[in-house]
C-alpha atoms as a PDB file:
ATOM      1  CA  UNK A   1      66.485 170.456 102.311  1.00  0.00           C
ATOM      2  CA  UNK A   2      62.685 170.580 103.648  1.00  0.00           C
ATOM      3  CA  UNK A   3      60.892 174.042 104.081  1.00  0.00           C
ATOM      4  CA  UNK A   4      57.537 175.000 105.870  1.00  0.00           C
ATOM      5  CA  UNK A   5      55.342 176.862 102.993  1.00  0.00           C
ATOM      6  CA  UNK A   6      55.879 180.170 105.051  1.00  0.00           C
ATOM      7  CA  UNK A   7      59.979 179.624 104.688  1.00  0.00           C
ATOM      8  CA  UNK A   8      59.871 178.351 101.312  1.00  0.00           C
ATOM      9  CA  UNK A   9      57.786 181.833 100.640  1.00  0.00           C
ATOM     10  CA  UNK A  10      60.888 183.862 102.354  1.00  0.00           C
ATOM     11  CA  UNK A  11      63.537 181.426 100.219  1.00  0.00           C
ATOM     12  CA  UNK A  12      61.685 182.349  97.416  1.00  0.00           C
ATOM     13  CA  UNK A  13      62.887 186.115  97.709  1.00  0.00           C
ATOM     14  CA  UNK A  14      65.830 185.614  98.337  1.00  0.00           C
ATOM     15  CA  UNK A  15      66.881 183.239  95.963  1.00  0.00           C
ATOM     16  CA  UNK A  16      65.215 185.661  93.249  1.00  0.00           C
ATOM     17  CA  UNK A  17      67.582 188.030  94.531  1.00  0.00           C
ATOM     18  CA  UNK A  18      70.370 185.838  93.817  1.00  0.00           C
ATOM     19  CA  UNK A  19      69.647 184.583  90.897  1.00  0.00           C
ATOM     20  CA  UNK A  20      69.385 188.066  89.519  1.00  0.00           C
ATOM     21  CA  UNK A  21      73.291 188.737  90.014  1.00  0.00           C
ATOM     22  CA  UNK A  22      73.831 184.889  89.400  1.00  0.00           C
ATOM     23  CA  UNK A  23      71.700 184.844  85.299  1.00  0.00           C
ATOM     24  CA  UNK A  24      74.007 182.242  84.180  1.00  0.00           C
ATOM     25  CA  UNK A  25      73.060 179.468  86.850  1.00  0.00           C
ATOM     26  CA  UNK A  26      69.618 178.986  85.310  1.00  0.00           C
ATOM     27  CA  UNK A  27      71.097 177.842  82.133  1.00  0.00           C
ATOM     28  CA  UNK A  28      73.742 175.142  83.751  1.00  0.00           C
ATOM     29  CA  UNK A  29      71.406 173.734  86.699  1.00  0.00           C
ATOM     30  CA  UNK A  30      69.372 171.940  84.123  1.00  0.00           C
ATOM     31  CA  UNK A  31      72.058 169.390  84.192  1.00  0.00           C
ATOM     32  CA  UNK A  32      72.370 168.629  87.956  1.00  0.00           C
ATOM     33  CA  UNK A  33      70.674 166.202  89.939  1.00  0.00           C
ATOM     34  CA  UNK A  34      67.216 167.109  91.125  1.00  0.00           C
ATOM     35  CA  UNK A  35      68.605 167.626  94.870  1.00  0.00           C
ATOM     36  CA  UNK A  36      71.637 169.416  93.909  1.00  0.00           C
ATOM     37  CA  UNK A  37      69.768 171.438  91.783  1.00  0.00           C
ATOM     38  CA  UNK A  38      67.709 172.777  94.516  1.00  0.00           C
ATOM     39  CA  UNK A  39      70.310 173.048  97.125  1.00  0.00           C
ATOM     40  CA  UNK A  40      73.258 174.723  95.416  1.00  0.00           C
ATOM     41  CA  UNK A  41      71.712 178.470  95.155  1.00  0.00           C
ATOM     42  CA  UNK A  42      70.792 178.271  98.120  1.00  0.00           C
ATOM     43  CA  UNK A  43      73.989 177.354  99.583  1.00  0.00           C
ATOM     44  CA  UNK A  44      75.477 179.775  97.434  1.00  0.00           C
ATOM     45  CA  UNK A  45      73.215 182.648  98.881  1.00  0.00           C
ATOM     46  CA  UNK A  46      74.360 181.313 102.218  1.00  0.00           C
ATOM     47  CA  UNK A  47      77.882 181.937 101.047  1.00  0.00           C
ATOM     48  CA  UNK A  48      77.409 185.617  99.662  1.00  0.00           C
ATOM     49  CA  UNK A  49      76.001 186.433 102.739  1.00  0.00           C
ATOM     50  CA  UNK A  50      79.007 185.023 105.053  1.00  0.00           C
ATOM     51  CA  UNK A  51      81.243 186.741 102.382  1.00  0.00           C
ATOM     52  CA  UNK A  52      79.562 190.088 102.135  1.00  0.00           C
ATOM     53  CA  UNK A  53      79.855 190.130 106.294  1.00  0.00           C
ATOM     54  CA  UNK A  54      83.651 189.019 105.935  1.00  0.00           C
ATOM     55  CA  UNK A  55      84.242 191.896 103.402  1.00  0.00           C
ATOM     56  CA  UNK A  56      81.628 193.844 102.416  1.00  0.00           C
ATOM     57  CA  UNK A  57      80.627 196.005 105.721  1.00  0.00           C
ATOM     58  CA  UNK A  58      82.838 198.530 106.849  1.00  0.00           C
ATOM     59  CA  UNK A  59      82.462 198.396 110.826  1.00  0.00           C
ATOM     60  CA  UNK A  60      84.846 195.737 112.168  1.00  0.00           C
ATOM     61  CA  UNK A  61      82.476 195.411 115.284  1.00  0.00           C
ATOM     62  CA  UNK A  62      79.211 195.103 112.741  1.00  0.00           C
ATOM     63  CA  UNK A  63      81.215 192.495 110.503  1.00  0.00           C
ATOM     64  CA  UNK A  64      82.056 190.446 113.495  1.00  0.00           C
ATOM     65  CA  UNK A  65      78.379 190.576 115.124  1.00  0.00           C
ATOM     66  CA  UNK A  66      77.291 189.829 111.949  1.00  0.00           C
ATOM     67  CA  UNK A  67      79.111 186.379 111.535  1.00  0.00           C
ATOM     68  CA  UNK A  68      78.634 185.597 114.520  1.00  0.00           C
ATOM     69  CA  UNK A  69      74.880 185.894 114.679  1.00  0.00           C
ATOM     70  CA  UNK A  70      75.202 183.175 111.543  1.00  0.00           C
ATOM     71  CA  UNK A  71      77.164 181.104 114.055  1.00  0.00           C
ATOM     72  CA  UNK A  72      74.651 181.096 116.786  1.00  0.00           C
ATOM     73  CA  UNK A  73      72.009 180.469 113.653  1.00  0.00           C
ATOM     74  CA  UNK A  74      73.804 176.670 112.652  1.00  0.00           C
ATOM     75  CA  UNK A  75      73.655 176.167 117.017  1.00  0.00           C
ATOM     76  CA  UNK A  76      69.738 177.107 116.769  1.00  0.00           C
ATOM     77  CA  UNK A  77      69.140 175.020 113.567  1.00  0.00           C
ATOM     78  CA  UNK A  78      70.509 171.880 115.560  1.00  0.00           C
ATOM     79  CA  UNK A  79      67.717 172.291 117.990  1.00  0.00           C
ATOM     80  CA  UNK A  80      65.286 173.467 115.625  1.00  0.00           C
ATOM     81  CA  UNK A  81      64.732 176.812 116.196  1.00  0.00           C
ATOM     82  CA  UNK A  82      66.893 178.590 113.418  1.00  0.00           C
ATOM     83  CA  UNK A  83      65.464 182.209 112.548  1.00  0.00           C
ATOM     84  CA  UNK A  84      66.531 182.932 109.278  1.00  0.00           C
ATOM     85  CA  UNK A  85      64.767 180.876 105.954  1.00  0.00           C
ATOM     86  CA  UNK A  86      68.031 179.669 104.553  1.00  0.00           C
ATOM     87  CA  UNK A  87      68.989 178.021 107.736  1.00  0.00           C
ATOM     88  CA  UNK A  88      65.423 177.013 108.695  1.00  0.00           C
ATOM     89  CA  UNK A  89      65.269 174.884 105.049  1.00  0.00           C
ATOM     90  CA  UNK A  90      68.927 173.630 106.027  1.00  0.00           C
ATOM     91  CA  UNK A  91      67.792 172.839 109.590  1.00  0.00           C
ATOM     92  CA  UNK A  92      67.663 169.017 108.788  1.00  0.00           C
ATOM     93  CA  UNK A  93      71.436 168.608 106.959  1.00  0.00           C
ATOM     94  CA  UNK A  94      72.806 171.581 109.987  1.00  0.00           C
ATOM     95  CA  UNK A  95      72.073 169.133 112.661  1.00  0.00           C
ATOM     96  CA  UNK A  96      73.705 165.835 110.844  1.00  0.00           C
ATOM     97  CA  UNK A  97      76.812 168.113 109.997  1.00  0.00           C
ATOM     98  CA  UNK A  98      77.052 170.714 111.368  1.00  0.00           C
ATOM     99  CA  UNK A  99      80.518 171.320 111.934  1.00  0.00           C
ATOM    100  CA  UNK A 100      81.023 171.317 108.487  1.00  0.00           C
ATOM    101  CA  UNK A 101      79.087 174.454 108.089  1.00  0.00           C
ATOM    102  CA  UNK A 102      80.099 175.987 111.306  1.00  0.00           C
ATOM    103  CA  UNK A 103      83.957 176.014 109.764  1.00  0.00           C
ATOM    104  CA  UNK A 104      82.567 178.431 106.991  1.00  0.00           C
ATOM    105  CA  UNK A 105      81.493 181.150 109.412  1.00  0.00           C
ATOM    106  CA  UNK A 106      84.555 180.785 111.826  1.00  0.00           C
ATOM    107  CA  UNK A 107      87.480 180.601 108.872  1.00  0.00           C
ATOM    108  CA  UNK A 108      85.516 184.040 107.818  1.00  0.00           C
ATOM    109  CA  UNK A 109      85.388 185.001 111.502  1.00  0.00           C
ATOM    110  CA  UNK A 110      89.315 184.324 111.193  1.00  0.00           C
ATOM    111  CA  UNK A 111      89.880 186.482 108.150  1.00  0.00           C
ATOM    112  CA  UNK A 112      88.006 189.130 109.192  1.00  0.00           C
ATOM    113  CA  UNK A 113      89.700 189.290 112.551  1.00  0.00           C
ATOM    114  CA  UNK A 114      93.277 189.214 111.072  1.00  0.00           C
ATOM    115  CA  UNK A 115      92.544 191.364 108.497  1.00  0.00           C
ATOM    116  CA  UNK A 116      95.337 190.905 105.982  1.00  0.00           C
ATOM    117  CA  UNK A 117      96.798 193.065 103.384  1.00  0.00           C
ATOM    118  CA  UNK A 118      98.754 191.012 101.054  1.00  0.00           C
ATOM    119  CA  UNK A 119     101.734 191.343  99.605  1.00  0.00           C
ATOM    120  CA  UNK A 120     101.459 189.331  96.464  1.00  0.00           C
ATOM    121  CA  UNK A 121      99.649 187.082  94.951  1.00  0.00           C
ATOM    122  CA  UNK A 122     101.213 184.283  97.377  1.00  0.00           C
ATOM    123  CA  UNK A 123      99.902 186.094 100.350  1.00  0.00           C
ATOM    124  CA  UNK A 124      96.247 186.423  99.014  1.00  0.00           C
ATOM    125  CA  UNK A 125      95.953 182.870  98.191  1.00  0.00           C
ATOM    126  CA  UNK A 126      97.205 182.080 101.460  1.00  0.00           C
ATOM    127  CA  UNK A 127      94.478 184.479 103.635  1.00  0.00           C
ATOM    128  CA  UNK A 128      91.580 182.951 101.175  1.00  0.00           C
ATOM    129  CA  UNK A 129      92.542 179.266 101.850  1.00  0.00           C
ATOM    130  CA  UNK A 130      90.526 178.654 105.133  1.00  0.00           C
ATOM    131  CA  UNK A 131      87.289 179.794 103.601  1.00  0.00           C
ATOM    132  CA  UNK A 132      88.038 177.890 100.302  1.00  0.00           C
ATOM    133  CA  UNK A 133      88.880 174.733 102.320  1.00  0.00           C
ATOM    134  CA  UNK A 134      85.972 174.957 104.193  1.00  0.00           C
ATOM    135  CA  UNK A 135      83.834 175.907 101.648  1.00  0.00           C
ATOM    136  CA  UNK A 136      84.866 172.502  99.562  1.00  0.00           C
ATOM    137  CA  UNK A 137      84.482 170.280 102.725  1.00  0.00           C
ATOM    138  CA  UNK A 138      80.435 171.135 103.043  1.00  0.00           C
ATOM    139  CA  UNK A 139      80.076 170.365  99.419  1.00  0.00           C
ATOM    140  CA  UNK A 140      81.873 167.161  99.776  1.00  0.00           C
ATOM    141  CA  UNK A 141      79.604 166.392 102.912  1.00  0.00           C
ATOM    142  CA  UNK A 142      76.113 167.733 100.951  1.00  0.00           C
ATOM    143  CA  UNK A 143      77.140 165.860  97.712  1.00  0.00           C
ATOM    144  CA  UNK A 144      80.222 164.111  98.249  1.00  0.00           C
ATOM    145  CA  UNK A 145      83.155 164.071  95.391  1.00  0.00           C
ATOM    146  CA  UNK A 146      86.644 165.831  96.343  1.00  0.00           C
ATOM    147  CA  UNK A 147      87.558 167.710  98.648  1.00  0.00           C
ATOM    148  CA  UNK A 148      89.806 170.345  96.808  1.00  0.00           C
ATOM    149  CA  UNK A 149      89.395 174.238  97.449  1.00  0.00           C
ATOM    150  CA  UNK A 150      91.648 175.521  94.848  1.00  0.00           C
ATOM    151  CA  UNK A 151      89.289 176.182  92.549  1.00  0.00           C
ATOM    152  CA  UNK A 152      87.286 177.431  95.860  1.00  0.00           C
ATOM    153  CA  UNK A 153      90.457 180.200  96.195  1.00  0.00           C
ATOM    154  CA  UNK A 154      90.348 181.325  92.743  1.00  0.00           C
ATOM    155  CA  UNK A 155      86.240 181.809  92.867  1.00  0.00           C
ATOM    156  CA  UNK A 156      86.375 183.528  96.114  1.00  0.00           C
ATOM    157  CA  UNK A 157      89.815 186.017  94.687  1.00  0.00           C
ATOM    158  CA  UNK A 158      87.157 186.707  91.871  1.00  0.00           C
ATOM    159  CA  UNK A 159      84.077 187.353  93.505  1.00  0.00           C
ATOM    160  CA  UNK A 160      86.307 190.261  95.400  1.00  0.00           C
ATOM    161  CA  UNK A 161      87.343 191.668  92.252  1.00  0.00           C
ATOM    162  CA  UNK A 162      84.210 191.642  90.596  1.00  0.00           C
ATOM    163  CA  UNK A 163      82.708 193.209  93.628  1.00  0.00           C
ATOM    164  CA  UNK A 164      85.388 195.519  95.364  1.00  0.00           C
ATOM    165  CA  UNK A 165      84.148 199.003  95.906  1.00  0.00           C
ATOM    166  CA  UNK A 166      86.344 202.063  97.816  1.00  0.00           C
ATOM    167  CA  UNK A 167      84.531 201.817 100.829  1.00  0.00           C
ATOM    168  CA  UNK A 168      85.378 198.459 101.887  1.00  0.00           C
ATOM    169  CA  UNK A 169      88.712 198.648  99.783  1.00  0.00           C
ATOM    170  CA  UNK A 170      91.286 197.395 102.804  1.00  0.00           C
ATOM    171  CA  UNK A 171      89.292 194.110 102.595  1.00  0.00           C
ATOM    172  CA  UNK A 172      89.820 193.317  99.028  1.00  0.00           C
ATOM    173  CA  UNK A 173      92.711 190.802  99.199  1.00  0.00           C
ATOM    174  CA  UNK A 174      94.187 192.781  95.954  1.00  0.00           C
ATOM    175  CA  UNK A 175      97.771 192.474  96.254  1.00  0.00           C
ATOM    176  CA  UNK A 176      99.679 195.861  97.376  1.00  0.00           C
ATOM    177  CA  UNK A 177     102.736 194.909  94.932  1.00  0.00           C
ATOM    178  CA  UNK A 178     100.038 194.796  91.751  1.00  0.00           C
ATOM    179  CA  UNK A 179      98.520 198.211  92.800  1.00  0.00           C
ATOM    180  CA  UNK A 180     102.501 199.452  93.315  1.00  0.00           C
ATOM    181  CA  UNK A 181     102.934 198.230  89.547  1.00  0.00           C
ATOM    182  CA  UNK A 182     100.437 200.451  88.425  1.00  0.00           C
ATOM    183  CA  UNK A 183     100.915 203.099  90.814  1.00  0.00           C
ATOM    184  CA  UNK A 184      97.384 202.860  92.375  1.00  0.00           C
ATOM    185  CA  UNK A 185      96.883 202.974  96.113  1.00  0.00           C
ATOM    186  CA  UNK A 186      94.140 200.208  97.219  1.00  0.00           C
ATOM    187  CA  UNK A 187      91.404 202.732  97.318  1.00  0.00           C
ATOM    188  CA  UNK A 188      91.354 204.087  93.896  1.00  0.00           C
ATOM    189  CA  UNK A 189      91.463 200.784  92.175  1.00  0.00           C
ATOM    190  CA  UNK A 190      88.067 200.567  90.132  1.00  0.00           C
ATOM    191  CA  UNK A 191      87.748 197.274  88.818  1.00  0.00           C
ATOM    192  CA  UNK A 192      84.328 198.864  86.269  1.00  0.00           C
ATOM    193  CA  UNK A 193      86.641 201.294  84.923  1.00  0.00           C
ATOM    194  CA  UNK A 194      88.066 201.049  80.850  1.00  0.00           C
ATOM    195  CA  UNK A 195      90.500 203.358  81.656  1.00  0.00           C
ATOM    196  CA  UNK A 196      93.923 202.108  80.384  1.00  0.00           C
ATOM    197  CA  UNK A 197      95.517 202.194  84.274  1.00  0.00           C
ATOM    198  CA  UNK A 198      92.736 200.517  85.450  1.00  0.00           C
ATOM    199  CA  UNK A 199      92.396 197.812  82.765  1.00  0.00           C
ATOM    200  CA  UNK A 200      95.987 197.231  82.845  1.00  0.00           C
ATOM    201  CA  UNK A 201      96.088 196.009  86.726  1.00  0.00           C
ATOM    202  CA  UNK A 202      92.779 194.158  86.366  1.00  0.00           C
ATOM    203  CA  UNK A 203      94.524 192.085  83.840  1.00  0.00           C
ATOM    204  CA  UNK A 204      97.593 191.405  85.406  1.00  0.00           C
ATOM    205  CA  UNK A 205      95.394 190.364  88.350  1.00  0.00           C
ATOM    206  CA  UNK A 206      92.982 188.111  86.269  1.00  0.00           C
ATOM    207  CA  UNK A 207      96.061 186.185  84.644  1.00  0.00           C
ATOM    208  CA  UNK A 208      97.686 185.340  88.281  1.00  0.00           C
ATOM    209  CA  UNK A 209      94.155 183.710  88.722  1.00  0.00           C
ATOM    210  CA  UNK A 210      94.105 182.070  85.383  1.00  0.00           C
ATOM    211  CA  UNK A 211      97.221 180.434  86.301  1.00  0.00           C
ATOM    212  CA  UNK A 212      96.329 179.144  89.612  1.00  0.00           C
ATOM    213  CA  UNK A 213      92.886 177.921  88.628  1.00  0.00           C
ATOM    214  CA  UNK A 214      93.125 173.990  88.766  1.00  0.00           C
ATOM    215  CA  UNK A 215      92.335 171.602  85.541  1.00  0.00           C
ATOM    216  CA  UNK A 216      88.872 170.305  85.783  1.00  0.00           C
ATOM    217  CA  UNK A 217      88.159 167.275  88.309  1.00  0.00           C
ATOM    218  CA  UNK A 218      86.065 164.263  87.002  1.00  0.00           C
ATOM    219  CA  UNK A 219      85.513 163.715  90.662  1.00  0.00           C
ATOM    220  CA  UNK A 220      83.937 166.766  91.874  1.00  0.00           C
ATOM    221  CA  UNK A 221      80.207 166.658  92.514  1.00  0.00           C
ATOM    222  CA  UNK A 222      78.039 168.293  89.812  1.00  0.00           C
ATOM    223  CA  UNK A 223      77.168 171.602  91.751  1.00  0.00           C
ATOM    224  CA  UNK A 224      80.644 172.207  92.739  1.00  0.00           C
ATOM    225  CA  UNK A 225      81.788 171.201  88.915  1.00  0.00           C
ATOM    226  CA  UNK A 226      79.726 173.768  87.190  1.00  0.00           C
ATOM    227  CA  UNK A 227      80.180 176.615  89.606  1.00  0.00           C
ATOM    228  CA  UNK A 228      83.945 176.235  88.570  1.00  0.00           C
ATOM    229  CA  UNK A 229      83.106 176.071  85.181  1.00  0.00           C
ATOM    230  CA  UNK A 230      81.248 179.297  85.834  1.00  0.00           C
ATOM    231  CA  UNK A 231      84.391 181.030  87.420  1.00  0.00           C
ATOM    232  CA  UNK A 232      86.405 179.399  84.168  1.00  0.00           C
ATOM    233  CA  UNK A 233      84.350 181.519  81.934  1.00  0.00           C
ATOM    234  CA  UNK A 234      84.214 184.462  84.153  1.00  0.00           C
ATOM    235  CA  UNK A 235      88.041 184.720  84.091  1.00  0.00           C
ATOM    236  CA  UNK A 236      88.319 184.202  80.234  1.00  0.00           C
ATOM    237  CA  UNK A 237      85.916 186.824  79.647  1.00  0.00           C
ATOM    238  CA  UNK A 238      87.596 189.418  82.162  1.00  0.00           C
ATOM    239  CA  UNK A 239      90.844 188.529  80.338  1.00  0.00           C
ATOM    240  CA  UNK A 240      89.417 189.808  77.034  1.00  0.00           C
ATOM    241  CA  UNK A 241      90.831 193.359  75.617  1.00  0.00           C
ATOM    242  CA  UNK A 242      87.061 194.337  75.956  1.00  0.00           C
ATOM    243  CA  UNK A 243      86.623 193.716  79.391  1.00  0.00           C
ATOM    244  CA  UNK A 244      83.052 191.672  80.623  1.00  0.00           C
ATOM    245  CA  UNK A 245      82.592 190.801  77.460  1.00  0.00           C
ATOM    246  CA  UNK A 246      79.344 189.441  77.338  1.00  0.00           C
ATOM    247  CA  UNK A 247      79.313 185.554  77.018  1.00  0.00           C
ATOM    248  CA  UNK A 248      76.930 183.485  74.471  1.00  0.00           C
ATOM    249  CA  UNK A 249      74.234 181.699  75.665  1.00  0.00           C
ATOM    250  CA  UNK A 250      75.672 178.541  73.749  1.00  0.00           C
ATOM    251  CA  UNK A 251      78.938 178.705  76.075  1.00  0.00           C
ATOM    252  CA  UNK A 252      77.181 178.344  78.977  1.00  0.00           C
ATOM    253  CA  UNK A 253      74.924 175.521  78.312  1.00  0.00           C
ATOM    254  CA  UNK A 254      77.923 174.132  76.112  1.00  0.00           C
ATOM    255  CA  UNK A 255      80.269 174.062  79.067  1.00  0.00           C
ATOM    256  CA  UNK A 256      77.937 173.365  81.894  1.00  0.00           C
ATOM    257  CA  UNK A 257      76.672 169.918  80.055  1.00  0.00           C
ATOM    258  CA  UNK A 258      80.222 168.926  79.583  1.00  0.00           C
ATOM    259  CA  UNK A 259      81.387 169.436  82.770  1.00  0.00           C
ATOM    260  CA  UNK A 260      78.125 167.777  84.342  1.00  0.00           C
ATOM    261  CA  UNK A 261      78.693 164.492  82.083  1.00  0.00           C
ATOM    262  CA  UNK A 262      82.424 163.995  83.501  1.00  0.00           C
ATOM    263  CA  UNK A 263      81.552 164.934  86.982  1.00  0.00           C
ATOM    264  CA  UNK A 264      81.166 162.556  89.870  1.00  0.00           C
ATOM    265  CA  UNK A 265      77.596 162.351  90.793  1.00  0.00           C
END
């Protein structure tokens, strides 16, 4: 990944940005590889941004122009003339694989078209697959290792229960029979809450994931390794009594240099 000064300037912003909701990362990318340790947030900006598009705005139209516009963004970066700093820095990898990122935006495209409601915890595995998949493909082609999404599923499940708000509620993926267990319509689910109701559900849902989330693989690549170490801990602390616990420094760096040491590359 190669940047102009003036791009690397914009990167710079909004990688700060990410790395403010993201505090943990800083302690586990001191074990990756120098190039994986400068690629990975910002491919995992890149990915907020084509999930916050998929799920995050309202306005079916907006959503769609929105993903859309990142498609036409990987066609620009193949002839050089990408707009946006993540995808000018990427500009070089885009163009030798390309299709590899362009399955990202049009498995979101796909979701967001469909726009599923599912009925259990079967169905919103199934609707998060695509992304997953391809979401474990471009890592395999940036760094090589596995290609496995499960663990890709679970993170993705989690990152819309640590993030779903009432106004973009229908695009959750929360399972209607879990909110009919608890006698909560979609919309009043608030996953912040300590109310007994609300901590009930949110556990129910966080053990599902636990269950599904995959043993570690000695043969993913580093980046991909820790970020599902991250969700690991992220699901162990949500399925404390106390809810978001707070989790020790020492875990992180513990875990992260452990899973870095078996990991492929």
């Amino acid at each position: 990944m190669t940047a102009s000064p003036e791009v690397s300037t914009a990167i710079h912003g909004i990688l700060d940005d990410w790395r403010s909701r993201h505090q943990h990362w800083s302690l586990m990318e001191v074990f990756l590889p120098s190039t994986q340790r400068h690629q990975s947030p910002a491919l995992f900006s890149w990915y907020e941004a084509i999930e916050s598009a998929t799920f995050e705005i309202r306005d079916d139209a907006v959503a769609v122009a929105k993903l859309r516009w990142w498609r036409d963004e990987l066609a620009l970066a193949v002839e050089g003339r990408a707009r946006h700093p993540l995808i000018q820095a990427w500009s070089v990898g885009i163009a030798s694989s390309v299709e590899s990122w362009r399955s990202v935006v049009d498995a979101a495209l796909h979701l967001r078209v469909t726009a599923p409601r599912p009925a259990n915890v079967s169905e919103s595995w199934e609707a998060i697959a695509p992304i997953a998949e391809a979401q474990a493909r471009l890592e395999h082609q940036l760094w090589g290792g596995t290609v496995n999404g499960t663990w890709r599923r679970v993170d993705l499940l989690l990152s819309r229960l640590r993030r779903h708000a009432c106004s973009h509620a229908e695009r959750s993926l929360l399972p209607l029979d879990l909110c009919a267990r608890y006698a909560l319509s979609v919309e009043s689910v608030e996953p912040g809450s300590s109310e007994p109701s609300q901590l009930s559900w949110q556990l129910d849902w966080v053990s599902s994931m636990r269950t599904l989330m995959p043993v570690a693989d000695s043969q993913r690549a580093k980046a991909s390794a820790l970020w599902s170490v991250a969700t690991q801990l992220h699901l162990r602390a949500l399925a404390s009594p106390q809810q978001r616990q707070d989790i020790p420094l020492t875990r992180w760096v513990w875990h992260a240099w452990r899973a870095a040491r078996c990991a492929a590359r």
